[in-house]
Protein backbone atom coordinates (compact mmCIF):
# COMPACT_ATOMS: atom_id res chain seq x y z
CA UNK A 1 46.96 -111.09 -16.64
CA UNK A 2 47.16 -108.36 -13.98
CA UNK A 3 48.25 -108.26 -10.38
CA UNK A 4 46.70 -106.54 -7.32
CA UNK A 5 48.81 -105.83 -5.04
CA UNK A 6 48.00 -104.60 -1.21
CA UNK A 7 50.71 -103.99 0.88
CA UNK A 8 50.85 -103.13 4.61
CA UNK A 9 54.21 -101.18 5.33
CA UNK A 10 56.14 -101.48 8.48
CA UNK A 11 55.34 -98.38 11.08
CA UNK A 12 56.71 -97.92 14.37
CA UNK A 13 52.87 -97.83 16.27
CA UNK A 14 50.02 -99.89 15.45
CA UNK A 15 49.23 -103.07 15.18
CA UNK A 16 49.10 -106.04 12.77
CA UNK A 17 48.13 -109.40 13.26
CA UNK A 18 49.92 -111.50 10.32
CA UNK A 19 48.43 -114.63 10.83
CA UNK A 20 44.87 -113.31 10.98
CA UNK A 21 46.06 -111.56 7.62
CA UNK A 22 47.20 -114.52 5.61
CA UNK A 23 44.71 -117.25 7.31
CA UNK A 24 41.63 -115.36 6.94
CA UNK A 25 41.62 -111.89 4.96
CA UNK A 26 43.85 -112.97 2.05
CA UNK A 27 42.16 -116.32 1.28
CA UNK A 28 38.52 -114.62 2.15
CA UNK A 29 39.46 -112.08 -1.13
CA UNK A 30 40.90 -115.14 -3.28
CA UNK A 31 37.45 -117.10 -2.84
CA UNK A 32 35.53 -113.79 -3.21
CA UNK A 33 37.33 -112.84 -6.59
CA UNK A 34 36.67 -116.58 -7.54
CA UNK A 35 37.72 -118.16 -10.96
CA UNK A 36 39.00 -114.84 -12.00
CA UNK A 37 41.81 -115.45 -8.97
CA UNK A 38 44.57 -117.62 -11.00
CA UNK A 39 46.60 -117.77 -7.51
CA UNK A 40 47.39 -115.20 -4.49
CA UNK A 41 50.30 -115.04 -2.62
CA UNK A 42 50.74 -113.63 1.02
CA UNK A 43 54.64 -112.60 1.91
CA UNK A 44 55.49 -111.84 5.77
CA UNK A 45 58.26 -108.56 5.86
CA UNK A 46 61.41 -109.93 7.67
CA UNK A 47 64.39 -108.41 8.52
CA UNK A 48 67.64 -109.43 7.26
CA UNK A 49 70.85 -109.09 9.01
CA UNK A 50 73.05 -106.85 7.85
CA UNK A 51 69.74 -105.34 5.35
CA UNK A 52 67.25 -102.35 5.67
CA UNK A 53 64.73 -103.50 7.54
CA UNK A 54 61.73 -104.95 5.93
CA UNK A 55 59.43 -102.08 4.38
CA UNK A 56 56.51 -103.65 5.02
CA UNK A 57 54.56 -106.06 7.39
CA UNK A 58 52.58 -108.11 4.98
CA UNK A 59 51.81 -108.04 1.59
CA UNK A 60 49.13 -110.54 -0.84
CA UNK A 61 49.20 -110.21 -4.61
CA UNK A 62 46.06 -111.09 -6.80
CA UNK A 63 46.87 -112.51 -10.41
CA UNK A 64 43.55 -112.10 -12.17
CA UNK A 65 42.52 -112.59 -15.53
CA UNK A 66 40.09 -109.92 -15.59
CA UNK A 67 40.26 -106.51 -14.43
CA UNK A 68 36.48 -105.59 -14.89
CA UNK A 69 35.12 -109.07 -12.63
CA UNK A 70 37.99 -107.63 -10.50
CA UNK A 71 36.41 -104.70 -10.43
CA UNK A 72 32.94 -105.77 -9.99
CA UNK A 73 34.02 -108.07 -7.00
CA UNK A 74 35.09 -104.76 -5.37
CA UNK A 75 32.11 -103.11 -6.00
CA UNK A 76 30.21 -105.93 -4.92
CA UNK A 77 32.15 -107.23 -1.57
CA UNK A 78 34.38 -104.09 -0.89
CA UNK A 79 32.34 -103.01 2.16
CA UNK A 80 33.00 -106.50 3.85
CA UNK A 81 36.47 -106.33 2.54
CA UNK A 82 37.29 -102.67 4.08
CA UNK A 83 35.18 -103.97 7.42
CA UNK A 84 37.65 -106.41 7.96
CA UNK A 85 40.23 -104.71 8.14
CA UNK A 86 40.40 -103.55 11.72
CA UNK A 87 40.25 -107.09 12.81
CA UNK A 88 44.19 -107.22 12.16
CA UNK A 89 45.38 -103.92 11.51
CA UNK A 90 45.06 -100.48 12.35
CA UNK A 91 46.75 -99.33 9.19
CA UNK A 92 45.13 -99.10 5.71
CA UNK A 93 47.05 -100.89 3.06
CA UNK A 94 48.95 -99.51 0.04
CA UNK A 95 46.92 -100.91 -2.78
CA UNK A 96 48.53 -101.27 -6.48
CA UNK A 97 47.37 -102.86 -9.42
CA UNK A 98 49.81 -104.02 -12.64
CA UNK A 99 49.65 -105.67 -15.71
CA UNK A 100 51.62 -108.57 -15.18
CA UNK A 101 54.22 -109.10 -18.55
């Protein structure tokens, strides 16, 4: 199992809409990676009283079984992916990928 990760830190200036993030980017990657998407997660930074504040905006994590459909889903979609983007931020994301254990 592995684990994409993209992340979208916090920044002083800029812009990021979360609810355009989570309602339509995140779930249009989850039906474009298809079966190979076991489940996806979106997580909205908050700050904590008290806490650093929140290192990042949003974040959605991928579990996949397969990291080659994975990558052929990028290779295939990744233009409409990156496109999409600007529609809710003006930031590019961290991206990370793990082997989940």
């Amino acid at each position: 199992m592995f684990c994409a990760s993209v992340v979208y830190q916090a920044h002083e200036n800029g812009s990021f809409d979360f609810n355009y993030f989570a309602g339509r980017h995140a779930p249009l990657f989850a039906r474009l990676l298809g079966e190979n998407c076991v489940r996806y997660e979106v997580h909205q930074g908050l700050d904590t009283p008290g806490a650093p504040p929140a290192p990042f905006l949003g974040a959605a994590y991928f579990w996949v079984t397969s990291a080659e459909e994975f990558g052929a889903t990028l290779a295939e979609h990744g233009e409409e992916l990156y496109a999409d983007i600007p529609e809710f931020s003006d930031h590019q994301p961290v991206r990370g990928w793990a082997m989940v254990v």
